[in-house]
Protein backbone atom coordinates (compact mmCIF):
# COMPACT_ATOMS: atom_id res chain seq x y z
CA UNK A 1 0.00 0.00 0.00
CA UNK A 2 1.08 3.53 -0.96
CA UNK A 3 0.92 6.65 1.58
CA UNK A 4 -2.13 8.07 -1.01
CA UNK A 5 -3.72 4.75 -0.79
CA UNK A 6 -2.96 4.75 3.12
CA UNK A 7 -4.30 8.30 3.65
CA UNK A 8 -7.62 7.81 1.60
CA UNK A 9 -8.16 4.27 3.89
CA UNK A 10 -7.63 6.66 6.91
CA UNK A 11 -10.17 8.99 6.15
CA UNK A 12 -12.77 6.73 5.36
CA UNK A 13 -12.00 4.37 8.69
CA UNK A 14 -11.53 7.72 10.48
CA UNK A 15 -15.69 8.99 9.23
CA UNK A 16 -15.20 12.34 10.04
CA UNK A 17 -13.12 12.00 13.10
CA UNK A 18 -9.79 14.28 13.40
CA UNK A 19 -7.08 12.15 11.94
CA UNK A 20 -3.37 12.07 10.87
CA UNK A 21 -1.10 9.96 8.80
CA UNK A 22 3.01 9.96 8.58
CA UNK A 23 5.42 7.88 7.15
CA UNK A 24 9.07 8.40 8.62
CA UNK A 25 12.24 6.52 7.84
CA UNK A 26 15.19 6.17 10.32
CA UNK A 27 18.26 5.93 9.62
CA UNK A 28 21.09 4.81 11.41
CA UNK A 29 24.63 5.16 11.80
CA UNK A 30 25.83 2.25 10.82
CA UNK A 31 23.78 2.43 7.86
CA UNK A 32 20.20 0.13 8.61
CA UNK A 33 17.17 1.53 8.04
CA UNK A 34 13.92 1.13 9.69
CA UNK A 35 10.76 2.44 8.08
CA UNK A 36 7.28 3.74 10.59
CA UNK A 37 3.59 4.03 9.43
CA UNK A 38 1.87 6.36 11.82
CA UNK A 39 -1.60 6.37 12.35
CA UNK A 40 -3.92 8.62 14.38
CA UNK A 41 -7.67 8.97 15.33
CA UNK A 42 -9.38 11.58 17.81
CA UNK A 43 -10.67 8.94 20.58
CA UNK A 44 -8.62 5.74 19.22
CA UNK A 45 -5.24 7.27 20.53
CA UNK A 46 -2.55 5.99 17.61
CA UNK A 47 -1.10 2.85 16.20
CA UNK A 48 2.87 2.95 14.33
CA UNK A 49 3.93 -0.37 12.83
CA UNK A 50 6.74 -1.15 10.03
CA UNK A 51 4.05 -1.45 7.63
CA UNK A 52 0.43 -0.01 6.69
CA UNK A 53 -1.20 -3.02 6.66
CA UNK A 54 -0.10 -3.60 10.41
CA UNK A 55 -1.01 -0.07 11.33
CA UNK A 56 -4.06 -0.41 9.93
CA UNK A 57 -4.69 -4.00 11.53
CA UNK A 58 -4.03 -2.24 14.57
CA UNK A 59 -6.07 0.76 14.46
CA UNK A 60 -8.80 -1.24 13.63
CA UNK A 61 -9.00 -3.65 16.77
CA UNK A 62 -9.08 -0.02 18.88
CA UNK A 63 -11.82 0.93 16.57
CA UNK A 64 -13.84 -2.22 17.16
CA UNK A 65 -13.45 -4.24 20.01
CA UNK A 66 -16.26 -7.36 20.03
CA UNK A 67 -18.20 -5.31 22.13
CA UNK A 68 -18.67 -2.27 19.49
CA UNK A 69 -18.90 -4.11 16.11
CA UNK A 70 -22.54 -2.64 14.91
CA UNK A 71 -21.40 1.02 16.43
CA UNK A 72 -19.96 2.68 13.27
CA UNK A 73 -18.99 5.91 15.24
CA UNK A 74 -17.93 7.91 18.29
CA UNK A 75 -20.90 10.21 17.21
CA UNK A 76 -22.77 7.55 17.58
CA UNK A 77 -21.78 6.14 20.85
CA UNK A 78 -22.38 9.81 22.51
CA UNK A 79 -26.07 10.01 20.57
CA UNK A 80 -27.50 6.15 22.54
CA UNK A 81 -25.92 7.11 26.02
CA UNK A 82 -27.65 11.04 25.97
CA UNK A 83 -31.21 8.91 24.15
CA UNK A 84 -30.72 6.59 27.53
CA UNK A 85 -29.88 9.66 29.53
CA UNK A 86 -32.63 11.41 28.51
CA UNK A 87 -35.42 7.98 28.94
CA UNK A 88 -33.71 7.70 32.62
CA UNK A 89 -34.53 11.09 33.58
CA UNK A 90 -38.16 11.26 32.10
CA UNK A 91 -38.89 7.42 33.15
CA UNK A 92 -39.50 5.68 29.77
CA UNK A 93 -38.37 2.27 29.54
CA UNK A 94 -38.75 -0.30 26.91
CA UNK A 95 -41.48 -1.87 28.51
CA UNK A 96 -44.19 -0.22 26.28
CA UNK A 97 -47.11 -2.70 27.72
């Protein structure tokens, strides 16, 4: 994968979300080199690997733990706990009947 291809897979994963993306290589002294894809999402913290396809692997297991499969956003997340906030404080449950 190429940093364009990398960037555009970021921005879709990220859905609106601040992001960044670098690519940095290191070099040393005595001449070996070590390459670092950097990822970054607002609320996911960031992943670096040697390669995008780790980084990516990465940032995607803090984007969806088992628990948060079907939740496709932060946005999200914050919208059901203020709709449960909101049916605490006024009383309505589930229990239509």
């Amino acid at each position: 994968m190429n940093f364009k291809k990398a960037r555009i897979k970021l921005k879709e994963m990220a859905r609106g979300e601040f992001h960044t993306i670098s690519y940095e290589i290191i070099e040393y002294s005595h001449g070996d080199l070590r390459q670092e894809c950097r990822l970054y999402i607002h609320g996911y913290s960031h992943c670096a690997a040697a390669t995008w396809k780790r980084a990516f692997e990465d940032m995607q297991e803090k984007i969806s733990p088992t628990s948060l499969k079907k939740i496709e956003s932060i946005k999200e997340i914050k919208e059901i706990k203020e709709i449960k906030e909101i049916k605490e404080i006024s009383g309505v449950t589930n229990n239509a009947a």
